[in-house]
Protein backbone atom coordinates (compact mmCIF):
# COMPACT_ATOMS: atom_id res chain seq x y z
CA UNK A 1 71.37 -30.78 46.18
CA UNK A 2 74.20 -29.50 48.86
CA UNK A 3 73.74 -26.73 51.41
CA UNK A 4 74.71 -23.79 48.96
CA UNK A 5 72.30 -25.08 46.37
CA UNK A 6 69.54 -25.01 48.19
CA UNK A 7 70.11 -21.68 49.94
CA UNK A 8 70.65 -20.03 46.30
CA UNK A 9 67.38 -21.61 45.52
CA UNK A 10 65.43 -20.30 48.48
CA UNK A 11 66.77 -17.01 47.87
CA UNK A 12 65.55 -17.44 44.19
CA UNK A 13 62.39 -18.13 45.00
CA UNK A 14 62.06 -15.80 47.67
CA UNK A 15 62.88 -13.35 45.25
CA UNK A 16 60.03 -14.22 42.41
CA UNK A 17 58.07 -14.61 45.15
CA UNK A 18 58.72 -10.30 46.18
CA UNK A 19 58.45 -9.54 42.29
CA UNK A 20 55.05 -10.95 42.50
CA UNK A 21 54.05 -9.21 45.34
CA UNK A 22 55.17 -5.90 44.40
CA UNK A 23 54.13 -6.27 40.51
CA UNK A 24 51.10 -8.94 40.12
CA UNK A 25 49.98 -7.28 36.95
CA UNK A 26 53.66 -8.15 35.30
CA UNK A 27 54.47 -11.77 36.88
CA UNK A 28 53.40 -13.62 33.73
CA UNK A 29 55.11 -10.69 31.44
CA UNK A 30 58.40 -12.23 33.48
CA UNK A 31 57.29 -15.38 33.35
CA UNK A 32 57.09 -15.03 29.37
CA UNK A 33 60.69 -13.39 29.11
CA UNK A 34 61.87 -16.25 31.11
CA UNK A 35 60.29 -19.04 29.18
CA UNK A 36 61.94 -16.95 25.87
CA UNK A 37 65.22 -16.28 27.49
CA UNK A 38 65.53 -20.56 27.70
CA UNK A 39 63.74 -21.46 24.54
CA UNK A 40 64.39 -19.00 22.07
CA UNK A 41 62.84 -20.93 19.38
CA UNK A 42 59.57 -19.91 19.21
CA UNK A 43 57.88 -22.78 17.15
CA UNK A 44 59.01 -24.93 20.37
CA UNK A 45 57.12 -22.84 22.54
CA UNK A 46 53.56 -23.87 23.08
CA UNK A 47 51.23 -21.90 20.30
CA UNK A 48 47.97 -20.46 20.23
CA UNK A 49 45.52 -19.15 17.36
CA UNK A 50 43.05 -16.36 17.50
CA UNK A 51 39.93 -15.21 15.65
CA UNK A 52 37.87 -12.35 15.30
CA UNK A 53 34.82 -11.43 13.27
CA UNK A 54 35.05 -8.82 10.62
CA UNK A 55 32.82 -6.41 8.65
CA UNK A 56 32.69 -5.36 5.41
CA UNK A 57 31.41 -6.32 1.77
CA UNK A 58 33.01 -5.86 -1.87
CA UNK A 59 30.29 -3.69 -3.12
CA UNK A 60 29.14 -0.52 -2.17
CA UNK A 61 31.50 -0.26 0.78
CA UNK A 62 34.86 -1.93 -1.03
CA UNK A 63 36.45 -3.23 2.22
CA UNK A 64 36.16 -5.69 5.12
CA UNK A 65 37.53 -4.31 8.74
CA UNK A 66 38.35 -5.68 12.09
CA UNK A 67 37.92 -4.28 15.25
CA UNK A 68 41.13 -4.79 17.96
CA UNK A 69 41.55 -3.19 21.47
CA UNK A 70 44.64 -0.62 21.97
CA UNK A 71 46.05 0.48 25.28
CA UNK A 72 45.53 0.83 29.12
CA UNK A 73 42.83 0.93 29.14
CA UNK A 74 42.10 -0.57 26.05
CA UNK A 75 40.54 1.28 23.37
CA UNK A 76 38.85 -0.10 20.50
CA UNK A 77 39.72 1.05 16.73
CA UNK A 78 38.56 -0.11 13.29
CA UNK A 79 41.23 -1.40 11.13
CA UNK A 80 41.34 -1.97 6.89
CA UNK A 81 42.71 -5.55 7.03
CA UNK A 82 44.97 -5.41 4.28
CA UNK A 83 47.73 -8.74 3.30
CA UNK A 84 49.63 -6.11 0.72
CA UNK A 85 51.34 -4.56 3.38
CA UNK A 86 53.44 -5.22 6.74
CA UNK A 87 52.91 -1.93 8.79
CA UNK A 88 49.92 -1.83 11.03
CA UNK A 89 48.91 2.13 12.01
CA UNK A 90 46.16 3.73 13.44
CA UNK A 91 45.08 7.63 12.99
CA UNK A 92 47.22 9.81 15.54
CA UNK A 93 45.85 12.29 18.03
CA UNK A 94 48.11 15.11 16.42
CA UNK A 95 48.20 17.58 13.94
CA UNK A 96 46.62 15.21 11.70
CA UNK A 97 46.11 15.75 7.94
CA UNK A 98 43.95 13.26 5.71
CA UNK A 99 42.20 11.66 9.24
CA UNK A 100 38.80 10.31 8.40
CA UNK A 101 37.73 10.18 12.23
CA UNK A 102 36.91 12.92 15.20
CA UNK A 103 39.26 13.76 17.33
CA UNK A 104 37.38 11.36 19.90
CA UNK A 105 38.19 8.23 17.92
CA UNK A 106 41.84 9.40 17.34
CA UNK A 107 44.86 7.37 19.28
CA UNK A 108 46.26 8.82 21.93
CA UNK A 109 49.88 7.53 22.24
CA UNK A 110 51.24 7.61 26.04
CA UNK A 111 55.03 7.89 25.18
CA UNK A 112 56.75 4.46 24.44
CA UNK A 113 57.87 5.44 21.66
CA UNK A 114 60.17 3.30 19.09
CA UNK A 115 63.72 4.30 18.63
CA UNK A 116 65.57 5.01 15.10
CA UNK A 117 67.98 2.25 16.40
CA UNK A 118 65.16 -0.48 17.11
CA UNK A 119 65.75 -3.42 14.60
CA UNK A 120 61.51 -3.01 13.98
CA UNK A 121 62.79 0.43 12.70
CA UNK A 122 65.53 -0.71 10.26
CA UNK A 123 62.57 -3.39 8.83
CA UNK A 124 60.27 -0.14 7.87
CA UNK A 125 62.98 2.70 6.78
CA UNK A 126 66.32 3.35 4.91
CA UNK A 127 68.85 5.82 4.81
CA UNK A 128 68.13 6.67 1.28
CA UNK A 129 64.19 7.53 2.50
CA UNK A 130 64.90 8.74 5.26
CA UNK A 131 68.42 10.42 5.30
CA UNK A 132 68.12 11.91 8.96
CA UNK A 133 67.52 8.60 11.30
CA UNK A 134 70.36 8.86 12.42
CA UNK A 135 69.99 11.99 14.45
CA UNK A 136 66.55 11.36 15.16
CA UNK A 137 65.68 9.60 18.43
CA UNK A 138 62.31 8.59 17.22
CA UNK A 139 61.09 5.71 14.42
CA UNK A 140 59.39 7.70 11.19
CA UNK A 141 57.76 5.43 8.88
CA UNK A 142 56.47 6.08 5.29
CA UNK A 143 53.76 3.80 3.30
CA UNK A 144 52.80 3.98 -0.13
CA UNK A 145 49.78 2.01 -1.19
CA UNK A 146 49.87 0.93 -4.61
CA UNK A 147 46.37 1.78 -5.53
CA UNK A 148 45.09 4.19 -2.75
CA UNK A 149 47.52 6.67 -1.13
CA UNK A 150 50.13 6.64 1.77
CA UNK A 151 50.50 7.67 5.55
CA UNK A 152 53.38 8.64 6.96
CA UNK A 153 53.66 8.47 10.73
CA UNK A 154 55.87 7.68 14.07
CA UNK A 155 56.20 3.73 15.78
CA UNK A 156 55.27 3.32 19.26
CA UNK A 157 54.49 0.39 21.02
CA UNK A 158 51.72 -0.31 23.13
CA UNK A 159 49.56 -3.19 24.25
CA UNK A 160 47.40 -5.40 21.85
CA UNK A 161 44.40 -6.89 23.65
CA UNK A 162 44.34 -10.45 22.11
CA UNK A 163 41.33 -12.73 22.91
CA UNK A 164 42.96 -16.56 22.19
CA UNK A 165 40.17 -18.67 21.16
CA UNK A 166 42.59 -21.79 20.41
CA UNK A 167 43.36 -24.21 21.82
CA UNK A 168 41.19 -22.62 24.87
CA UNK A 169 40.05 -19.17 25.67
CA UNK A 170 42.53 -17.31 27.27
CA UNK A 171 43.64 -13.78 26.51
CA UNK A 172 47.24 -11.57 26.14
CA UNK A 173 47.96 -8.09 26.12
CA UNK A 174 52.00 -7.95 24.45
CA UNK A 175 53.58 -4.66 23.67
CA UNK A 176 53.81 -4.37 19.85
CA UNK A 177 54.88 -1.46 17.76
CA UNK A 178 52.70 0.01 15.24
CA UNK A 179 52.56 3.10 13.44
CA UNK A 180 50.71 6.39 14.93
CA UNK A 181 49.40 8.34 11.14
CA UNK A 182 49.38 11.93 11.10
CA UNK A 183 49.38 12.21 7.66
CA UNK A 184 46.93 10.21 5.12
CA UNK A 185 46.97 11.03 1.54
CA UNK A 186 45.20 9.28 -0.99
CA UNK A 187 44.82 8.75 -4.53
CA UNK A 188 42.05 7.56 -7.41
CA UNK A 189 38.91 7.82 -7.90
CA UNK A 190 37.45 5.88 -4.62
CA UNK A 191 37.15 7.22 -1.20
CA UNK A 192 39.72 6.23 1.35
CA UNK A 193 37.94 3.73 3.59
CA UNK A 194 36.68 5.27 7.32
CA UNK A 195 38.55 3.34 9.49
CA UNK A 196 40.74 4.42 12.07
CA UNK A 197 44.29 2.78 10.42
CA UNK A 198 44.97 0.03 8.46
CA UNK A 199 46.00 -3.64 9.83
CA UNK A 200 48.97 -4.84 8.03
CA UNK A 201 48.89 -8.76 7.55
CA UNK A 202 52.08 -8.81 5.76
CA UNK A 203 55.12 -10.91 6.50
CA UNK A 204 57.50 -8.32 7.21
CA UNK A 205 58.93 -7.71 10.42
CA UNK A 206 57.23 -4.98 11.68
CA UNK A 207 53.98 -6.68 10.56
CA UNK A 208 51.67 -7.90 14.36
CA UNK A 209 52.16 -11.39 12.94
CA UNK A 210 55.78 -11.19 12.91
CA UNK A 211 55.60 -9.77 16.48
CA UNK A 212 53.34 -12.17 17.87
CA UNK A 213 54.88 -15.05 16.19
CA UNK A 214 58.80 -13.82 17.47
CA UNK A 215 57.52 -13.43 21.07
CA UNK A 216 55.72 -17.26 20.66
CA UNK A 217 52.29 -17.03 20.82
CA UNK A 218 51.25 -17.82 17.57
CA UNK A 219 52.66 -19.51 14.30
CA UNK A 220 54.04 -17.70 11.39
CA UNK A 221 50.20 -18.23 9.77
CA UNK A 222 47.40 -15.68 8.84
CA UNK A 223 44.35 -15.94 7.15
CA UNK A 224 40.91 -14.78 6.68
CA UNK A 225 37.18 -15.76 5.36
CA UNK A 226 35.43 -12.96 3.70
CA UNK A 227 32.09 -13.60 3.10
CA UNK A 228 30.00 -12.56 0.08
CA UNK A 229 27.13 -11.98 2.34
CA UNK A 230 29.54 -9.66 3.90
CA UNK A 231 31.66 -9.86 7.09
CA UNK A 232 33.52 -12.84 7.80
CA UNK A 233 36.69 -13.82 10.37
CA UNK A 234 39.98 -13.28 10.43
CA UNK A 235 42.59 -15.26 12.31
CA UNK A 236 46.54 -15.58 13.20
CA UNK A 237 47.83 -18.55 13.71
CA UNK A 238 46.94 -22.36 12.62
CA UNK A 239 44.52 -24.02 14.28
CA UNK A 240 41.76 -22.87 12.48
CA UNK A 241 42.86 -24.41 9.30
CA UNK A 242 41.01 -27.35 8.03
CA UNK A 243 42.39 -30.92 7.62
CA UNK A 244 41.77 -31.67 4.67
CA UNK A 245 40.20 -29.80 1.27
CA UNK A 246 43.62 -26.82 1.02
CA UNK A 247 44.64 -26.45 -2.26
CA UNK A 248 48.73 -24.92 -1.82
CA UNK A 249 50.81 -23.35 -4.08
CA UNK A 250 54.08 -22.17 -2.67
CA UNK A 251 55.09 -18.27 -2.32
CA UNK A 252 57.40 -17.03 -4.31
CA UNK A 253 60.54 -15.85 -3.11
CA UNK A 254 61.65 -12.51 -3.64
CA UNK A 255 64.75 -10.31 -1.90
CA UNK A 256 62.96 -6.39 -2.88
CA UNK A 257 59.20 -7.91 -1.70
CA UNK A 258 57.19 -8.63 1.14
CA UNK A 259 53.61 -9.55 -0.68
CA UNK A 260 52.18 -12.91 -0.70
CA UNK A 261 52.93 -13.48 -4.33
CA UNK A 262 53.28 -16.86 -6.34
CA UNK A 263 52.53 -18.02 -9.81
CA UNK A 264 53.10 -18.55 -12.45
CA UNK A 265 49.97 -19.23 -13.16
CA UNK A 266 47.72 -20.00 -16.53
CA UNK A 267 43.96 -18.62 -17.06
CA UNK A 268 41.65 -20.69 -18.46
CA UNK A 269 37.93 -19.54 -19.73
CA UNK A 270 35.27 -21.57 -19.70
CA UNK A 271 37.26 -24.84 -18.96
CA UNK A 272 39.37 -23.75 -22.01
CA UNK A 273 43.05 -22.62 -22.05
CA UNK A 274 43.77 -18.98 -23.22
CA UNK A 275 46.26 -16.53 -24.43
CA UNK A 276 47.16 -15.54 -20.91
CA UNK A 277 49.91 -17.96 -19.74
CA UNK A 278 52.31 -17.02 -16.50
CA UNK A 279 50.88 -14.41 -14.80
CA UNK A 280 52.54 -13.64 -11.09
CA UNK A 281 49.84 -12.91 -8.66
CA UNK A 282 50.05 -11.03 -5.83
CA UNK A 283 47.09 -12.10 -2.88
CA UNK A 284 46.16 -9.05 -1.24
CA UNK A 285 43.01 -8.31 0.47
CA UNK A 286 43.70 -4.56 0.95
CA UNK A 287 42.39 -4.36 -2.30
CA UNK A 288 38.53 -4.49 -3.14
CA UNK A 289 38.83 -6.20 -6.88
CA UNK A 290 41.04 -8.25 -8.98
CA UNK A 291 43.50 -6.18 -11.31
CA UNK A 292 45.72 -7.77 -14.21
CA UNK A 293 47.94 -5.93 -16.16
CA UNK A 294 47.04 -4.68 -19.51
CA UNK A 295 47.60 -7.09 -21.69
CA UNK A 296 46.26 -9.84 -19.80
CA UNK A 297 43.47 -7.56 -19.17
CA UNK A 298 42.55 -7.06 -22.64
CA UNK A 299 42.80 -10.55 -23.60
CA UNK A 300 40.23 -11.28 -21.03
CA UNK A 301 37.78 -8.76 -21.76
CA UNK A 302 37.88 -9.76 -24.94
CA UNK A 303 36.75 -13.33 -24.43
CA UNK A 304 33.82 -11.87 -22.07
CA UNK A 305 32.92 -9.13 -24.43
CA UNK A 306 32.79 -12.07 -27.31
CA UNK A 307 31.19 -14.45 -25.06
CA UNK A 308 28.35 -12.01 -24.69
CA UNK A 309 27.65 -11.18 -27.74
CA UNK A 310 23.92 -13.02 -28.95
CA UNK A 311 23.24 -12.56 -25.06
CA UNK A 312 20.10 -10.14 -23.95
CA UNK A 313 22.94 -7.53 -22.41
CA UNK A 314 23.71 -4.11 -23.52
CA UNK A 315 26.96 -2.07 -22.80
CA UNK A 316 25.62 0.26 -19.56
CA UNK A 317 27.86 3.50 -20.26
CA UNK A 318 26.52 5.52 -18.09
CA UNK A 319 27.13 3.22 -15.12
CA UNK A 320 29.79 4.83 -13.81
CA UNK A 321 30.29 2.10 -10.78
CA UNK A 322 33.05 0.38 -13.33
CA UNK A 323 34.84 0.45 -16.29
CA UNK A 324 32.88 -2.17 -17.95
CA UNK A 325 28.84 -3.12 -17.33
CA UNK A 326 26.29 -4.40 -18.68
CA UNK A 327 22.39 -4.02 -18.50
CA UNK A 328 19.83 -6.49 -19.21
CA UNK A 329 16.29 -6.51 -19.90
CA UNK A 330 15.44 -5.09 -16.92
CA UNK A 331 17.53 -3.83 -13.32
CA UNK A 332 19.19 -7.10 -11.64
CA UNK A 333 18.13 -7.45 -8.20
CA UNK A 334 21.07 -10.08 -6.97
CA UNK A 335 24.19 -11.50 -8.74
CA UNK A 336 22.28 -14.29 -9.18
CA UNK A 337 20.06 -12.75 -11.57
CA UNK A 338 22.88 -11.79 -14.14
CA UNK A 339 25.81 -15.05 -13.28
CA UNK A 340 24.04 -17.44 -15.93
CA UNK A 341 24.75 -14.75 -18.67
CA UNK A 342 28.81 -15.49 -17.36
CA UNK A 343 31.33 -18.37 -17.92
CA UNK A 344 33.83 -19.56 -15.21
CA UNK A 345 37.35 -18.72 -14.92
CA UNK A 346 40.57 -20.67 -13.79
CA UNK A 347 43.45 -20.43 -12.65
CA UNK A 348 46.01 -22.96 -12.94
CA UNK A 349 49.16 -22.59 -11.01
CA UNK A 350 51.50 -24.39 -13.34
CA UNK A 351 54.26 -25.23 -10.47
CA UNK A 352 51.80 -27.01 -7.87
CA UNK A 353 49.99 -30.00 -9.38
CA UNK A 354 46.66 -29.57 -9.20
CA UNK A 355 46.98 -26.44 -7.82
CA UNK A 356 43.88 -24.37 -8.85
CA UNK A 357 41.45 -21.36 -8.21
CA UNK A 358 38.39 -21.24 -9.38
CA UNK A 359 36.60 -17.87 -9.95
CA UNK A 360 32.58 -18.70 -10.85
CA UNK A 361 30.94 -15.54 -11.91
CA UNK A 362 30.40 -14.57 -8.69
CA UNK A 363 34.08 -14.48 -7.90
CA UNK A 364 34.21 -11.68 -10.70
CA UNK A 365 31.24 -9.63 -11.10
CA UNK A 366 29.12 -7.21 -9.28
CA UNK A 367 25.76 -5.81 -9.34
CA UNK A 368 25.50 -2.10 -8.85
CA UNK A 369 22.78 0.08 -6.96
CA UNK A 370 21.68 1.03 -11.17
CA UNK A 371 20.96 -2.92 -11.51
CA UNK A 372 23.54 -3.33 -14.05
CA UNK A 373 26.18 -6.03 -13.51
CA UNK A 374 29.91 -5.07 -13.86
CA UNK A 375 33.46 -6.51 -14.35
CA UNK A 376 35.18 -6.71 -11.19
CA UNK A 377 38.72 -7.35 -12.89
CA UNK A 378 40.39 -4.17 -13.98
CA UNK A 379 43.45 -3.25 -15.53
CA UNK A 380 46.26 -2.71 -13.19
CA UNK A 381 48.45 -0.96 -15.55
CA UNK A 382 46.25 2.07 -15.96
CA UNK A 383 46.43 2.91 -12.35
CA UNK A 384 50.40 2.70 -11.86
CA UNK A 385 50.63 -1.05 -10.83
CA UNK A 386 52.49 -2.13 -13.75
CA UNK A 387 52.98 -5.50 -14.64
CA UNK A 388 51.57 -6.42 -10.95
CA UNK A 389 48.76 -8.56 -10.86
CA UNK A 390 46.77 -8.86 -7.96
CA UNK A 391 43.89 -10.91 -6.71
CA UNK A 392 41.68 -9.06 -4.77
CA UNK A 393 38.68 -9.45 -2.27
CA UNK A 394 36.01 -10.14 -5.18
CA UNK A 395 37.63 -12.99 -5.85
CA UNK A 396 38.66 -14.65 -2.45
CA UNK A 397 34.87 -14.16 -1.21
CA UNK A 398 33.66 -17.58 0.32
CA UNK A 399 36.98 -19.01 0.91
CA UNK A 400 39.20 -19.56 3.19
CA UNK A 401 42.52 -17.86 2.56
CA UNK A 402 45.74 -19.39 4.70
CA UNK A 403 48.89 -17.49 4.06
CA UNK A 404 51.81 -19.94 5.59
CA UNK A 405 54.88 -18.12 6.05
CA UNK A 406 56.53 -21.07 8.08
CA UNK A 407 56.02 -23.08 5.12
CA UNK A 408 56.18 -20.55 2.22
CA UNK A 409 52.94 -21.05 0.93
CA UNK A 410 48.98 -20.41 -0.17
CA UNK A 411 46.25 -22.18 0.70
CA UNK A 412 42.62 -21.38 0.11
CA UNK A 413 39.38 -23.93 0.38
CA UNK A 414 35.63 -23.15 -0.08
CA UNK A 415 34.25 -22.37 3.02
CA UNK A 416 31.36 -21.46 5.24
CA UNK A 417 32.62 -17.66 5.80
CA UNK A 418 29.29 -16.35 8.21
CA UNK A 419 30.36 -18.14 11.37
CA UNK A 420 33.76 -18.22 13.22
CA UNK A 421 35.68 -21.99 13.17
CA UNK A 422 35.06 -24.09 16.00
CA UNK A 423 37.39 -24.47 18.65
C-alpha cells in the first residue's frame, strides 16, 4: 500500500471511528447498510431465525396471538397471527372507529411516516383503489379479510424489537413499515378477536418477513406450531425446521395472489377415495376452522352424516356453536370422549408423491361448552369465499407448519407444539 493509500485509509478510519463516537446507538445500523451496500444478496449474508411463544386455542377463543415489542421505547402489542394476509397493523392512537382496545393500549406513531412513492406503498395500493396517491404525501392502505372485516389505515415505520434465538441469542431492532388502523370493520357472526392489530405472515412485500428477509436477517421462511392444548410458537426464518419427517408440496404460483395456496389435492374418507377430487387449498391460520366450498362441502357432510347413522348421536339443533353437532348420550367432557364416534380424513396432494395431510378427528371437530361435538369444516361458499378453500387452524393443530417462500413450498410434520425448538 503507497503513501496516498494509507493516508485515505487513516482518514477512513478516523472517520468511522467519529461516527461512533458521536452516534454509538447507530454504529451497527451503519455497519448493516455497509455490509448490504457490498453484498446485496441477502441469502449470502449470514442468517438468523427467531421464535416466540404464542397464545390462543381453536375453541372458545378462535385465534392464537403473539406478542412483539414496538418503538422507542418499545411497547408491547398483541397481534392475530394470520398467513392469509401480507400487511401487518396495529390499532392507531387516532380517531379510531371499530378499536377493540383503550386508548392506553393504542399505538402512538412518532412521525416516520411512509410515503405514497415508497415501493412498500406501490406493494399495498393501486391507482384504481386509491385514485388520489398521487397527491397524497402519505401511504393509505386498505384490507379486506375474506371472512371477518377490513381496516383501513396509514404505513409508518418504526422499530421491531426482535429477540434472535438462532443460531445464538442476540437481538435487532430494524425499522419496518406497518400499518397504523383507524378504522376496523367487521363482518359475520363471530366477534372480531381483541388484539391490538393483526400480524401479517404473508409473502408479499410489505409483509415483516419480506422486510426482514430483504434487509438479511432472516430467510424467506415462516412457520408456526399451534398447539391443541392451546398456545404454541411461532418463528421466521429456518433453523427451527426439523431434518427429517417434512412432508412438501410446492405453492402454487399465481400473478393476482399472495396466499400460501397449492393443490390440487384429493380427499379421502376413511382410507377410501371420494367424490371430492382437486380441490386448491389455501393455508391460512388467520382463520379459526377449515372451509371448503359448497360442493365439496356437501359431499363431505354427507359421508359423516351417513357414517353416523346406527351411532348413539343425535343432531344437537339448538347448539348454536356450529352449523352441524351432535349430542350423545350424555355432555362430552374432552374431544376424546366423542373422536371414536369419527373416521379420519386425507388429503392427498396429487402433484407431490407422497405428499399427504392427515386430519384424525381431532383435526376436525370440536367440543362445545353444551358438551355436544361439532363439525369444524364449513362451507366457504355461504360466507362469500367462493370456490376458495381454506385450511384453517383446527386442522394444522399439533403440527408444525413451514411456509418456504425461497423454495416455493409447504411443509408440515407432527410435532411437539407446548415447548419452543431447541437452539
Amino acid at each position: 500500500m503507497d503513501v496516498k493509500s494509507r493516508s485515505i485509509a487513516l482518514t477512513m478510519v478516523m472517520f468511522f471511528l467519529l461516527l461512533f463516537a458521536i452516534f454509538p446507538t447507530s454504529f451497527s445500523q451503519l455497519h448493516h447498510l455497509l455490509n448490504t451496500t457490498q453484498n446485496p444478496n441477502p441469502a449470502s449474508r449470514v442468517q438468523s431465525s427467531a421464535a416466540y411463544l404464542i397464545q390462543g386455542n381453536v375453541y372458545p377463543l378462535g385465534y392464537y396471538t403473539v406478542n412483539l415489542a414496538i418503538g422507542n421505547p418499545p411497547k408491547i402489542y398483541d397481534f392475530d397471527i394470520d398467513s392469509g394476509s401480507d400487511l401487518t397493523w396495529v390499532q392507531c392512537d387516532a380517531p379510531c372507529k371499530g378499536c377493540t382496545k383503550p386508548p392506553e393500549q393504542l399505538y402512538k406513531p412518532k412521525g416516520n411516516l411512509v410515503p405514497h412513492t415508497d415501493p412498500l406503498c406501490g406493494a399495498i395500493q393501486s391507482p384504481r383503489n386509491h385514485p388520489f396517491a398521487s397527491t397524497n404525501e402519505q401511504c393509505d392502505y386498505e384490507i379486506e379479510y375474506a371472512d371477518h372485516g377490513s381496516s383501513l389505515g396509514v404505513l409508518f415505520r418504526d422499530s421491531l424489537h426482535i429477540a434472535l434465538l438462532f443460531p445464538h441469542a442476540s437481538s435487532i431492532s430494524p425499522m419496518l413499515a406497518f400499518g397504523c388502523g383507524y378504522d376496523q370493520t367487521y363482518s359475520g357472526d363471530n366477534p372480531p378477536p381483541s388484539t391490538a392489530g393483526v400480524l401479517g405472515l404473508g409473502n408479499g412485500r410489505a409483509s415483516i418477513l419480506s422486510q426482514l428477509h430483504s434487509l438479511g436477517f432472516i430467510r424467506n421462511v415462516v412457520g408456526h406450531c399451534l398447539s391443541g392444548k392451546g398456545g404454541g410458537f411461532l418463528f421466521f426464518g429456518d433453523k427451527p425446521i426439523p431434518s427429517s419427517g417434512v412432508v412438501w408440496t410446492p405453492i402454487l404460483q399465481s400473478s393476482s395472489e399472495k396466499h400460501y395456496k397449492t393443490g390440487p389435492a384429493d380427499l379421502f374418507f376413511n382410507g377410501k377415495p371420494t367424490s371430492v377430487k382437486g380441490l386448491e387449498l389455501t393455508f391460512d391460520s388467520g382463520s379459526s376452522y377449515t372451509y371448503l366450498n359448497s360442493q365439496a362441502y356437501k359431499a363431505l357432510l354427507d359421508l359423516v352424516t351417513n357414517d353416523l347413522k346406527g351411532k348413539p348421536l343425535n343432531k344437537a339443533t339448538e347448539d348454536p356453536s356450529l352449523p352441524n353437532c351432535w349430542k350423545g348420550a350424555k355432555p362430552f367432557k374432552s374431544l376424546g370422549d366423542a373422536t371414536n364416534y369419527f373416521k379420519p380424513l386425507l388429503l392427498s396432494f396429487t402433484k407431490s408423491k407422497n405428499s399427504q395431510l392427515n386430519l384424525t378427528p381431532e383435526a376436525y371437530l370440536i367440543v362445545t361448552k353444551y358438551g355436544n361435538v361439532c363439525l369444524g369444516i364449513l362451507n366457504g361458499t355461504e360466507i362469500g369465499l367462493g370456490n376458495i378453500n381454506i385450511i384453517g387452524d383446527i386442522s394444522l393443530q399439533d403440527k408444525m407448519v413451514i411456509y418456504d417462500n425461497e423454495k416455493q413450498q409447504i411443509g408440515w410434520a407432527v410435532a411437539n407444539c407446548d415447548n419452543l425448538p431447541n437452539s
